[in-house]
C-alpha atoms as a PDB file:
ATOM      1  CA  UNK A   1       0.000   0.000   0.000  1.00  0.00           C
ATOM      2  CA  UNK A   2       1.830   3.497  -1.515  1.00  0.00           C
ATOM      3  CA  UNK A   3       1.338   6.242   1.670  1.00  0.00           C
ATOM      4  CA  UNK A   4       2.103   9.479   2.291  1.00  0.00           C
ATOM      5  CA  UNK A   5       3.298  10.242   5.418  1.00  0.00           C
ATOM      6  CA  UNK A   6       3.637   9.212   8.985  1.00  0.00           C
ATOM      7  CA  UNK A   7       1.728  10.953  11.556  1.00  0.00           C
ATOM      8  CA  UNK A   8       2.173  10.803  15.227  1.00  0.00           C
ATOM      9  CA  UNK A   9      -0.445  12.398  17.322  1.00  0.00           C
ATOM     10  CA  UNK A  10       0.795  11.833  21.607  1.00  0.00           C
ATOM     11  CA  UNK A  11       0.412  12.501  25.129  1.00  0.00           C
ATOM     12  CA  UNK A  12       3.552  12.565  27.297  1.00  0.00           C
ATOM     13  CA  UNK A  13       3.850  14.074  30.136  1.00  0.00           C
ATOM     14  CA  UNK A  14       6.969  12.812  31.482  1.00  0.00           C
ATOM     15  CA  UNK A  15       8.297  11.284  28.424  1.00  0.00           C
ATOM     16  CA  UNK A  16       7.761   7.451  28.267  1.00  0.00           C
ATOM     17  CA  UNK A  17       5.020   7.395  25.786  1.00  0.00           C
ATOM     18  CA  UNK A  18       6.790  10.266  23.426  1.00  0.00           C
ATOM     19  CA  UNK A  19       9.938   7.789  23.565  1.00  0.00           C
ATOM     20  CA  UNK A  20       7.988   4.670  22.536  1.00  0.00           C
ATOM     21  CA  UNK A  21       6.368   6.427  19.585  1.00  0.00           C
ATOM     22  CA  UNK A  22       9.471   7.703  18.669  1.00  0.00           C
ATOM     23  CA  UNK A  23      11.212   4.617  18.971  1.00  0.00           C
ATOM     24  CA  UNK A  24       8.092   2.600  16.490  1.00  0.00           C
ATOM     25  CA  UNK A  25       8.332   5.891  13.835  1.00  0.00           C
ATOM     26  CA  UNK A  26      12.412   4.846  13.174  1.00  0.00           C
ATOM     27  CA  UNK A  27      11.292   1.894  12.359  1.00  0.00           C
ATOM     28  CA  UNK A  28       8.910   2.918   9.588  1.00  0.00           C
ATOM     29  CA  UNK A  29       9.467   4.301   6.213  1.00  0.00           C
ATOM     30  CA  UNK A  30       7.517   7.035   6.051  1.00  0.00           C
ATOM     31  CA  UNK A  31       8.313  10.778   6.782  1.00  0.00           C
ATOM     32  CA  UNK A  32       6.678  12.079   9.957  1.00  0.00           C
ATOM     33  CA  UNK A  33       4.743  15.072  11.547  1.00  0.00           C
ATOM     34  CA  UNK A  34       4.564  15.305  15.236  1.00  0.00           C
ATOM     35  CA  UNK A  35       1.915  16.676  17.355  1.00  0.00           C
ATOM     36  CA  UNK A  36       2.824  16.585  20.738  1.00  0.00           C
ATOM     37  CA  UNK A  37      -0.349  17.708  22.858  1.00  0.00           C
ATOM     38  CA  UNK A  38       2.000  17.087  26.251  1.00  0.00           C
ATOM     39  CA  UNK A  39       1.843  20.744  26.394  1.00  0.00           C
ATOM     40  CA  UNK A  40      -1.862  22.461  27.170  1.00  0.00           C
ATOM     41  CA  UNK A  41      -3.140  24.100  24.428  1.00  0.00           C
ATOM     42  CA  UNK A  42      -6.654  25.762  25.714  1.00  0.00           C
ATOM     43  CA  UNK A  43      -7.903  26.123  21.936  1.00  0.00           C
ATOM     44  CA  UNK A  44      -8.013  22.438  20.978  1.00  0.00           C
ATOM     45  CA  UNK A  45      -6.291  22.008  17.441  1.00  0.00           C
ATOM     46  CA  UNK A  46      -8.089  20.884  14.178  1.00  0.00           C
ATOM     47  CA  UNK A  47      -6.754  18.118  12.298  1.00  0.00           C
ATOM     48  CA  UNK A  48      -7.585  15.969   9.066  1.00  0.00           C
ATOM     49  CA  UNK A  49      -5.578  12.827   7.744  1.00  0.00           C
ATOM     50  CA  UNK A  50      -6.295  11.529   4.043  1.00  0.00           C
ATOM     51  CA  UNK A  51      -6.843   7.649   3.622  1.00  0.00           C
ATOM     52  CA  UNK A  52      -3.104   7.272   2.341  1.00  0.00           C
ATOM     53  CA  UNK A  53      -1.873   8.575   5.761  1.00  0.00           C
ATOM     54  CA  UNK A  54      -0.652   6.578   9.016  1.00  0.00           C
ATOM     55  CA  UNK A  55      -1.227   7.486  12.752  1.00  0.00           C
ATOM     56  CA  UNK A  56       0.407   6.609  15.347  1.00  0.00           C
ATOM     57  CA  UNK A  57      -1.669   7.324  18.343  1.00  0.00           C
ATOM     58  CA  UNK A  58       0.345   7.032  22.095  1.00  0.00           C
ATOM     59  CA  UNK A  59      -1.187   8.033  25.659  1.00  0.00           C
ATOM     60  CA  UNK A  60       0.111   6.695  29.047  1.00  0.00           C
ATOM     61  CA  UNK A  61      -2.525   4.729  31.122  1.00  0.00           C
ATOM     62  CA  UNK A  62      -4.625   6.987  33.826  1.00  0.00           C
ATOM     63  CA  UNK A  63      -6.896   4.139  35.785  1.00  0.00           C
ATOM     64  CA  UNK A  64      -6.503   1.718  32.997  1.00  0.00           C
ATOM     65  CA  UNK A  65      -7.940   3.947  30.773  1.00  0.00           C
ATOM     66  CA  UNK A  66      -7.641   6.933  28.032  1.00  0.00           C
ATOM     67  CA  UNK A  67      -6.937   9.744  29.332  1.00  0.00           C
ATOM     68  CA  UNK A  68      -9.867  11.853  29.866  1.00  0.00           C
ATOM     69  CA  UNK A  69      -7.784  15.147  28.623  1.00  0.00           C
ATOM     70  CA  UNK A  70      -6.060  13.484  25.437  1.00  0.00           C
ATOM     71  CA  UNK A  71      -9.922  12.481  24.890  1.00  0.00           C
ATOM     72  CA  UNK A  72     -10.704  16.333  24.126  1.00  0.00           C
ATOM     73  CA  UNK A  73      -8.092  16.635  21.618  1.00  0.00           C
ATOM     74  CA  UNK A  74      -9.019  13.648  20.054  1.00  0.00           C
ATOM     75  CA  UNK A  75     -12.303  15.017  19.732  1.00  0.00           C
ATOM     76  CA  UNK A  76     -11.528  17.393  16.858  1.00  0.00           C
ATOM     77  CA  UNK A  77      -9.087  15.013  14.566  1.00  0.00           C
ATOM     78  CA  UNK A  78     -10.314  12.733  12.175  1.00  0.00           C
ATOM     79  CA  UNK A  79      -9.287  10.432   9.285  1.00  0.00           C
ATOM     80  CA  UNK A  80     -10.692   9.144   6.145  1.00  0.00           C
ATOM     81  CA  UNK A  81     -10.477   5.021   6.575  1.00  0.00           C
ATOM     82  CA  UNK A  82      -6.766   6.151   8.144  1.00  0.00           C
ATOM     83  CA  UNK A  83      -4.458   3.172   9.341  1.00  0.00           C
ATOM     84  CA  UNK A  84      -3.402   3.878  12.477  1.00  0.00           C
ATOM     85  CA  UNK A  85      -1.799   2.111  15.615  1.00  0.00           C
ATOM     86  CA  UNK A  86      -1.873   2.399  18.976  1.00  0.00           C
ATOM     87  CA  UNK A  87       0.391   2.928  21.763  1.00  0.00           C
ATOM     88  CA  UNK A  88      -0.431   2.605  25.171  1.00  0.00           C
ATOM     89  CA  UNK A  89       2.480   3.182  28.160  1.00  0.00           C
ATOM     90  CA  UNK A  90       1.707   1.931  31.584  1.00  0.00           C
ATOM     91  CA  UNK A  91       3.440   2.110  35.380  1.00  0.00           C
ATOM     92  CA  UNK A  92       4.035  -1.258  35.507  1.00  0.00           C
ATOM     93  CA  UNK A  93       0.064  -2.358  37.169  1.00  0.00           C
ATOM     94  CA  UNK A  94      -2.244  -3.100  33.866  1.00  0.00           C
ATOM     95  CA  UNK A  95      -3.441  -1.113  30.889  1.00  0.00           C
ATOM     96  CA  UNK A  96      -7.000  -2.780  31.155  1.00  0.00           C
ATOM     97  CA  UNK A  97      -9.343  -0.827  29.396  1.00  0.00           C
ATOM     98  CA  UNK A  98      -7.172   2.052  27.751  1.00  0.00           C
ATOM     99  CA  UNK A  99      -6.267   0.417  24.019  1.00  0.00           C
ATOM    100  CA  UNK A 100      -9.802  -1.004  23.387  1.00  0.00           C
ATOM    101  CA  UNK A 101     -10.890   2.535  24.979  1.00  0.00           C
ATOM    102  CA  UNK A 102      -8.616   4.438  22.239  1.00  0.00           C
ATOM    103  CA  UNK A 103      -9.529   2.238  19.289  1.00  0.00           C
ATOM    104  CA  UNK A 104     -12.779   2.431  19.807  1.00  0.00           C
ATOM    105  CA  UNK A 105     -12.636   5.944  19.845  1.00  0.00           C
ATOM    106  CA  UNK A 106     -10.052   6.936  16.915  1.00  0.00           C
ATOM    107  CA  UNK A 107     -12.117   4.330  14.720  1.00  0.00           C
ATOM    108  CA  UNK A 108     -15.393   6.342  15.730  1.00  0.00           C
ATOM    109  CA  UNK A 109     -13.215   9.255  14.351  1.00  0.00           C
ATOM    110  CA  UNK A 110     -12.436   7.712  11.167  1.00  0.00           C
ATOM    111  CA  UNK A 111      -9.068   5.325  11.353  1.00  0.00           C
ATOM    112  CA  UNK A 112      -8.934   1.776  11.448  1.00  0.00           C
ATOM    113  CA  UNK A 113      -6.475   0.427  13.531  1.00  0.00           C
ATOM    114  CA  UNK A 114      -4.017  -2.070  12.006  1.00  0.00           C
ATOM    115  CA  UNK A 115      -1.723  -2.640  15.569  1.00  0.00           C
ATOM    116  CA  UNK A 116      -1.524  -1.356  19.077  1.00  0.00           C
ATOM    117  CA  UNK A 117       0.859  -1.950  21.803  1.00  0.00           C
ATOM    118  CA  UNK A 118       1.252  -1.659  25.776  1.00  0.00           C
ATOM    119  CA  UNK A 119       4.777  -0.841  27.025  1.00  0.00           C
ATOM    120  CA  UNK A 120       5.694  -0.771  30.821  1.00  0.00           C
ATOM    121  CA  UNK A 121       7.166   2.203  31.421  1.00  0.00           C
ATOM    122  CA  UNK A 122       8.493   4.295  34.739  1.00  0.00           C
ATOM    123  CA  UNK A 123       5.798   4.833  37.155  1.00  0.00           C
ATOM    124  CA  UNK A 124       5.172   8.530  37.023  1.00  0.00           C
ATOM    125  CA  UNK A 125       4.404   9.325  40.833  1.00  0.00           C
ATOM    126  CA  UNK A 126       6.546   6.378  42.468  1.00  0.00           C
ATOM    127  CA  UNK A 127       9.833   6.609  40.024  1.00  0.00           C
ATOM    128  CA  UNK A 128      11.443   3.622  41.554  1.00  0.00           C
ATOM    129  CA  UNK A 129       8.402   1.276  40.022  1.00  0.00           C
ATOM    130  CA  UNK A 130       9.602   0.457  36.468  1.00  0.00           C
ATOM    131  CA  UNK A 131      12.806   2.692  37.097  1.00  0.00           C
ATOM    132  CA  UNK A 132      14.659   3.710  33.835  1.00  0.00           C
ATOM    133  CA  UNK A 133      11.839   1.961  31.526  1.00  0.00           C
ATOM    134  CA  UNK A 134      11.723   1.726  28.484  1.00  0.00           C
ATOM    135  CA  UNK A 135      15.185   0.249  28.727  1.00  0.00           C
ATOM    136  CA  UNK A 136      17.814  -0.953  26.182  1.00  0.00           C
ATOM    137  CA  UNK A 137      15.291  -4.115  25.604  1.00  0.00           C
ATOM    138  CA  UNK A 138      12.048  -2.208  25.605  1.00  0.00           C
ATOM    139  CA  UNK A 139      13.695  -0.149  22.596  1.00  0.00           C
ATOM    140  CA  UNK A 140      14.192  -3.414  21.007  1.00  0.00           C
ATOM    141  CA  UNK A 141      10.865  -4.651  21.112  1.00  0.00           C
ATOM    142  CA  UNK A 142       9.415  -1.408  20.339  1.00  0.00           C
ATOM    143  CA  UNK A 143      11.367  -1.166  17.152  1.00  0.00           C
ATOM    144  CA  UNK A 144      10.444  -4.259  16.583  1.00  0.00           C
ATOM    145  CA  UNK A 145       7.142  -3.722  16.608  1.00  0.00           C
ATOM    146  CA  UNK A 146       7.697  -0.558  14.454  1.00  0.00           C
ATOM    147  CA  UNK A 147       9.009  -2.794  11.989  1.00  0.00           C
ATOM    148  CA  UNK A 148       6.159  -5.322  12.050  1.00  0.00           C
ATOM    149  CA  UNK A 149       3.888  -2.315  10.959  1.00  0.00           C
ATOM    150  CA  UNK A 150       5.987  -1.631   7.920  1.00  0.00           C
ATOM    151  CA  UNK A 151       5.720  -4.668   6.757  1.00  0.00           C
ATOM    152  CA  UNK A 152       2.234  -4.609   7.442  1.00  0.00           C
ATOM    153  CA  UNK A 153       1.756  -1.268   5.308  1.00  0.00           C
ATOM    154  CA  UNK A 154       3.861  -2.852   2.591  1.00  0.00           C
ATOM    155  CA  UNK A 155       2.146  -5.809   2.326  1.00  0.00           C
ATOM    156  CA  UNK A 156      -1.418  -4.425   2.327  1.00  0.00           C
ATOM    157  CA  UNK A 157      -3.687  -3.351  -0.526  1.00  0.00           C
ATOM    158  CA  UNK A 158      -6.084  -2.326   1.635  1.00  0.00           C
ATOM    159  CA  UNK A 159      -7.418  -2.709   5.839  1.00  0.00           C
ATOM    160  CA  UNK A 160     -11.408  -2.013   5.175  1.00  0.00           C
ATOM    161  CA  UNK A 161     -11.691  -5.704   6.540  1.00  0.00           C
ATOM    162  CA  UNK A 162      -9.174  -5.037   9.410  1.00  0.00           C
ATOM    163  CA  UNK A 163     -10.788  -5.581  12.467  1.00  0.00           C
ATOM    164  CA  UNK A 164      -8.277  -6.139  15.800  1.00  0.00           C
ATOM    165  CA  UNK A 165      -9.129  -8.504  18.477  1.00  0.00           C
ATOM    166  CA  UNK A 166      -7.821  -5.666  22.084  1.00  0.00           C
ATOM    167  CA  UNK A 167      -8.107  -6.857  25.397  1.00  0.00           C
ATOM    168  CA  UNK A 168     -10.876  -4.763  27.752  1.00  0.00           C
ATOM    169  CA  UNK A 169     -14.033  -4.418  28.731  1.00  0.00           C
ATOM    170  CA  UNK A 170     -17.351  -2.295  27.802  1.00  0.00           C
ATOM    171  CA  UNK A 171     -18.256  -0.333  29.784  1.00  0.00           C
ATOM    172  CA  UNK A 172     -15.079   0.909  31.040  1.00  0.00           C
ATOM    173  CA  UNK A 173     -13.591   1.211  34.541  1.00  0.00           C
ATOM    174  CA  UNK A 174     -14.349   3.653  35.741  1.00  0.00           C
ATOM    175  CA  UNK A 175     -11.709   7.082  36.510  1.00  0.00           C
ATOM    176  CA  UNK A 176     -10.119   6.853  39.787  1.00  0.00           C
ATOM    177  CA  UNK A 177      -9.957  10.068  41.980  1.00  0.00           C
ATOM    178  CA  UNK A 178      -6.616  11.645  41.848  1.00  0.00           C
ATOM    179  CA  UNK A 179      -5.672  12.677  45.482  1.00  0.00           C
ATOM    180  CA  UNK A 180      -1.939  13.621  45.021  1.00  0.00           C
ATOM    181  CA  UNK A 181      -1.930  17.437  43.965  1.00  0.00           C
ATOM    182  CA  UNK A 182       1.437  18.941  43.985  1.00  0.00           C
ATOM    183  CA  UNK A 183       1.695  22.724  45.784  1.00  0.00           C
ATOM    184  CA  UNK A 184       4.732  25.288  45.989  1.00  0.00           C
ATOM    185  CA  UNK A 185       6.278  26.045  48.610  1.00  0.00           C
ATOM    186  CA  UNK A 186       5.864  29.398  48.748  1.00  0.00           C
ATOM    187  CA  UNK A 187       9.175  30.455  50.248  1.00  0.00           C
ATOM    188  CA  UNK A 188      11.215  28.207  47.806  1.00  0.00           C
ATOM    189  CA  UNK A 189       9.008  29.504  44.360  1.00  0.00           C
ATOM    190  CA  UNK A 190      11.086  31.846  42.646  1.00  0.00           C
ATOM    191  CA  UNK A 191       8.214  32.041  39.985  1.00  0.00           C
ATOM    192  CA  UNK A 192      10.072  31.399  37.387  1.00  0.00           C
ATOM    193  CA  UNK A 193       6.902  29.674  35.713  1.00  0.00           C
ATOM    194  CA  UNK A 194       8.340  26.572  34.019  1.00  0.00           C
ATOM    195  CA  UNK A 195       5.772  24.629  36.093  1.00  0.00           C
ATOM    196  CA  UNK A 196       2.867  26.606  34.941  1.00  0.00           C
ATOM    197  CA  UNK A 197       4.495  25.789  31.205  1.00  0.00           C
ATOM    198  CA  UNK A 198       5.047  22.192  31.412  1.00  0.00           C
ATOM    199  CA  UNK A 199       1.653  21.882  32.892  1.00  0.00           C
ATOM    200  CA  UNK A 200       0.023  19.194  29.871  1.00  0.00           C
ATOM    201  CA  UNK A 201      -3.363  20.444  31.942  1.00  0.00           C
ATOM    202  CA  UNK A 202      -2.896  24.065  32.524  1.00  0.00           C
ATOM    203  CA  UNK A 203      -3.467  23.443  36.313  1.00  0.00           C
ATOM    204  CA  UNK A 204      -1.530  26.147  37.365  1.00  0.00           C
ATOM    205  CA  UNK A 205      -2.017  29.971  36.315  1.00  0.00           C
ATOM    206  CA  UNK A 206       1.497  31.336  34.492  1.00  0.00           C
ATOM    207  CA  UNK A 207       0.787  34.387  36.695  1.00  0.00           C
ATOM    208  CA  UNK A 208       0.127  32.906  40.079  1.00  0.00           C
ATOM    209  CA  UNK A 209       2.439  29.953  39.752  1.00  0.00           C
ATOM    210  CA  UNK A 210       2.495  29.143  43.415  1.00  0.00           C
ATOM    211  CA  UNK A 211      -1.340  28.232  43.159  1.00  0.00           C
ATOM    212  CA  UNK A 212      -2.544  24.801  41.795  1.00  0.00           C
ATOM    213  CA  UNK A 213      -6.197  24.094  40.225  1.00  0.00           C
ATOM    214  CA  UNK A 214      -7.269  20.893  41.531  1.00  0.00           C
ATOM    215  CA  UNK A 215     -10.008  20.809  39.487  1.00  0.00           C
ATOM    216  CA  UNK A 216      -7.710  20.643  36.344  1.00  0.00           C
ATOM    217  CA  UNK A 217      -4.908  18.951  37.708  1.00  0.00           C
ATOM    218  CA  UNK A 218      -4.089  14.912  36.943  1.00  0.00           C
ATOM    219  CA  UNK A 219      -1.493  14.019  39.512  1.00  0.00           C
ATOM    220  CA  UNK A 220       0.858  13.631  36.575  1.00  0.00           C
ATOM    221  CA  UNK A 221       3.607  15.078  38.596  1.00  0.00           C
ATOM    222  CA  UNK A 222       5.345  17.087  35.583  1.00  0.00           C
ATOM    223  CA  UNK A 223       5.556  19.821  37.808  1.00  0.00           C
ATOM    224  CA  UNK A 224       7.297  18.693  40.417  1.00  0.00           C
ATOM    225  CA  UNK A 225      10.216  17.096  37.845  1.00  0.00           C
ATOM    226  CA  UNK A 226      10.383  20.150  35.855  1.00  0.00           C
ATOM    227  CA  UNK A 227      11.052  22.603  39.281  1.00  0.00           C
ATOM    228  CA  UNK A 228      14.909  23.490  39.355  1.00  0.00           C
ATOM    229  CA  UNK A 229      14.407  24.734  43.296  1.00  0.00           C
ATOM    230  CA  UNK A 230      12.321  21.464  44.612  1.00  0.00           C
ATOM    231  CA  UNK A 231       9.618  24.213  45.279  1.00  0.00           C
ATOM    232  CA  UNK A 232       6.953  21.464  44.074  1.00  0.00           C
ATOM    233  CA  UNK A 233       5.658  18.445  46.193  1.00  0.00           C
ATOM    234  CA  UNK A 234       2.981  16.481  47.088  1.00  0.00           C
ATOM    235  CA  UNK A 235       1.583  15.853  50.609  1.00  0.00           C
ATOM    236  CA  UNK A 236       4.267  13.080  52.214  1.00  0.00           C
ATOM    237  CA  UNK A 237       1.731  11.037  54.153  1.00  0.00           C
ATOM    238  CA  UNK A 238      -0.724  10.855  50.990  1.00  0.00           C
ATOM    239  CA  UNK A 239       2.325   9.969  48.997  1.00  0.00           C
ATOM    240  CA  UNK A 240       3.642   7.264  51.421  1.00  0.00           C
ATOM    241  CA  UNK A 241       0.541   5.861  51.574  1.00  0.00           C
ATOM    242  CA  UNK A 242       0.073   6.023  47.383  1.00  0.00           C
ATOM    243  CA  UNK A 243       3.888   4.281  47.325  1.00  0.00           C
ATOM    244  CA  UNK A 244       3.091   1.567  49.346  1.00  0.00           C
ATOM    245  CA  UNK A 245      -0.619   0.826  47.556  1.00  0.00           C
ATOM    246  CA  UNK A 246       1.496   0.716  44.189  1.00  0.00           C
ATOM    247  CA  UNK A 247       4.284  -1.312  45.098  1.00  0.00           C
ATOM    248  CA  UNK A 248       1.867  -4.093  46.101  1.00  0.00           C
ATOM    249  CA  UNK A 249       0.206  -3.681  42.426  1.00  0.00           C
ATOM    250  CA  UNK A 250       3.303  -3.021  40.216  1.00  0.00           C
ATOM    251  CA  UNK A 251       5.384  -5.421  38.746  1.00  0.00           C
ATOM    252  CA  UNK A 252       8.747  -3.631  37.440  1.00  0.00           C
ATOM    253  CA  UNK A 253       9.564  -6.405  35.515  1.00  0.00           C
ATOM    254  CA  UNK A 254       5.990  -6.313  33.382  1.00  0.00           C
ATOM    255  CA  UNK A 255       6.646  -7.409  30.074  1.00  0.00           C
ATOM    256  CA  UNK A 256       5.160  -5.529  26.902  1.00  0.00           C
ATOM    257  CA  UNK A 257       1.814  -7.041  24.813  1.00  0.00           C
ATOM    258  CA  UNK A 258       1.904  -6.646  20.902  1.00  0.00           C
ATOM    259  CA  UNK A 259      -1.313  -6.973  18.896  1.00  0.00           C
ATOM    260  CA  UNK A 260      -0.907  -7.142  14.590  1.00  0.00           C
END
C-alpha cells in the first residue's frame, strides 16, 4: 500500500510514551509530523488525515484507561479510513481498558487500527516502580514492533476488513480520583513559571504559579520534575501511603503485549 506520510499524534507528560512512539516511527518508512499535545493548548487544534496517511496514536494509562484530557483533543481530529496504531504506556500495574478505549474511539473518528501496543514504562508518581523503563530491551521490542507495521503497510492493498481482536471491557472502569496534587512552597518559588508551562493540563495559572487548580490537575507530577528549586511536592503522608498501595500492584519487571 503506496502512503504518504507518517503521523504521530501523543500525550507525554513525562516522556515514556513520546519515547515509545518515537522509537516505532524509526522503524517505519515514512516521513513524519509530530503533534505533541503534552503541552496544554486551551484552543483544541483541528486536524484531518487523508486515507493514504498513518497514525500513530500514544497516551500513558490513567486508571486503565484513556486519558480523559487526550480524549478532548481527540475530539476534533479525524481520518478518512486512516491506518493507524496504537500505543499505550503503563506504570508497571495493567493497561485494562485504555487500548480497546482508544480504538474504539479513533475508529469512531475515522481510522482503522491495524496494531496497538502496551509498554511498561516508569511509574510517574513512584519513580522507583519500572525505574529507567523503556530500557535498552524495551527499545528493542518497540522497534520491533515498528518494523512489524511496515511490513504490514507494505504488504497491504487495503485494511477495510481489518478488524483487531484488544483486550478490555465495555463499559469501562471507571476514573479513579486523583488525590496527590502537587503545591509550591511558597518560600522556595522563585516564579520562574516553568511549572505553569510544562503543565500538559494548565493546572496552574502562568501568573500565580504558586497556586494549583485541583479541578484541572491529573497528579501527573510534571511539575514537580520540571522545578529546578524542589519548590513542588505532594503531601508526604498521601504519597507514602500512594507508594506503598502501588508497590503491592506493580510489577517492574511487566513485560510488553503486541497486537498485529
Amino acid at each position: 500500500m503506496k502512503m504518504n506520510e507518517l503521523k504521530l499524534v501523543y500525550f507525554s507528560p513525562t516522556g515514556a510514551t513520546r519515547k515509545a512512539v518515537m522509537e516505532t516511527a524509526r522503524s517505519i518508512d515514512l516521513k513524519s509530523v509530530s503533534f505533541d499535545f503534552s503541552i496544554y493548548k486551551e484552543k483544541k487544534p483541528s486536524l484531518k488525515f487523508s486515507h493514504d496517511d498513518f497514525a500513530i496514536f500514544g497516551i500513558p494509562v490513567y486508571y486503565g484507561r484513556v486519558p480523559a484530557l487526550f480524549l478532548e483533543y481527540l475530539n476534533n481530529i479525524s481520518g478518512n479510513g486512516t491506518p493507524a496504531a496504537l500505543i499505550a504506556t503503563y506504570g508497571c500495574r495493567e493497561y485494562e481498558d485504555a487500548l480497546l478505549e482508544l480504538k474504539n474511539e479513533v475508529e469512531s473518528r475515522g481510522f482503522k487500527v491495524i496494531g496497538a501496543a502496551a509498554f511498561p514504562a516508569e511509574h510517574s508518581i513512584v519513580p522507583e516502580i519500572g525505574a529507567r523503563r523503556p530500557n535498552r530491551a524495551d527499545l528493542k521490542t518497540i522497534s520491533e514492533f515498528g518494523i512489524e507495521l511496515n511490513r504490514k503497510l507494505r504488504k497491504a492493498e487495503t485494511f477495510d476488513q481489518t478488524d483487531l481482536a484488544l483486550p478490555g471491557n465495555t463499559p469501562y472502569r471507571k476514573y479513579g480520583k486523583n488525590a496527590l496534587f502537587p503545591k509550591a512552597d511558597a518560600n522556595m518559588c522563585t516564579l520562574c513559571g516553568s511549572c505553569a508551562k510544562a503543565c500538559p493540563a494548565g493546572a496552574i495559572p502562568v501568573k500565580e504559579p504558586k497556586k494549583t487548580d485541583t479541578a484541572r490537575c491529573i497528579g501527573c507530577m510534571k511539575c514537580v520534575r520540571v522545578c529546578r528549586q524542589h519548590a513542588r511536592s505532594v503531601n508526604a503522608l498521601k504519597m507514602k501511603m500512594t507508594e506503598s498501595k502501588l508497590k503491592k500492584v506493580c510489577k517492574s519487571d511487566k513485560a510488553a503485549d503486541l497486537f498485529l
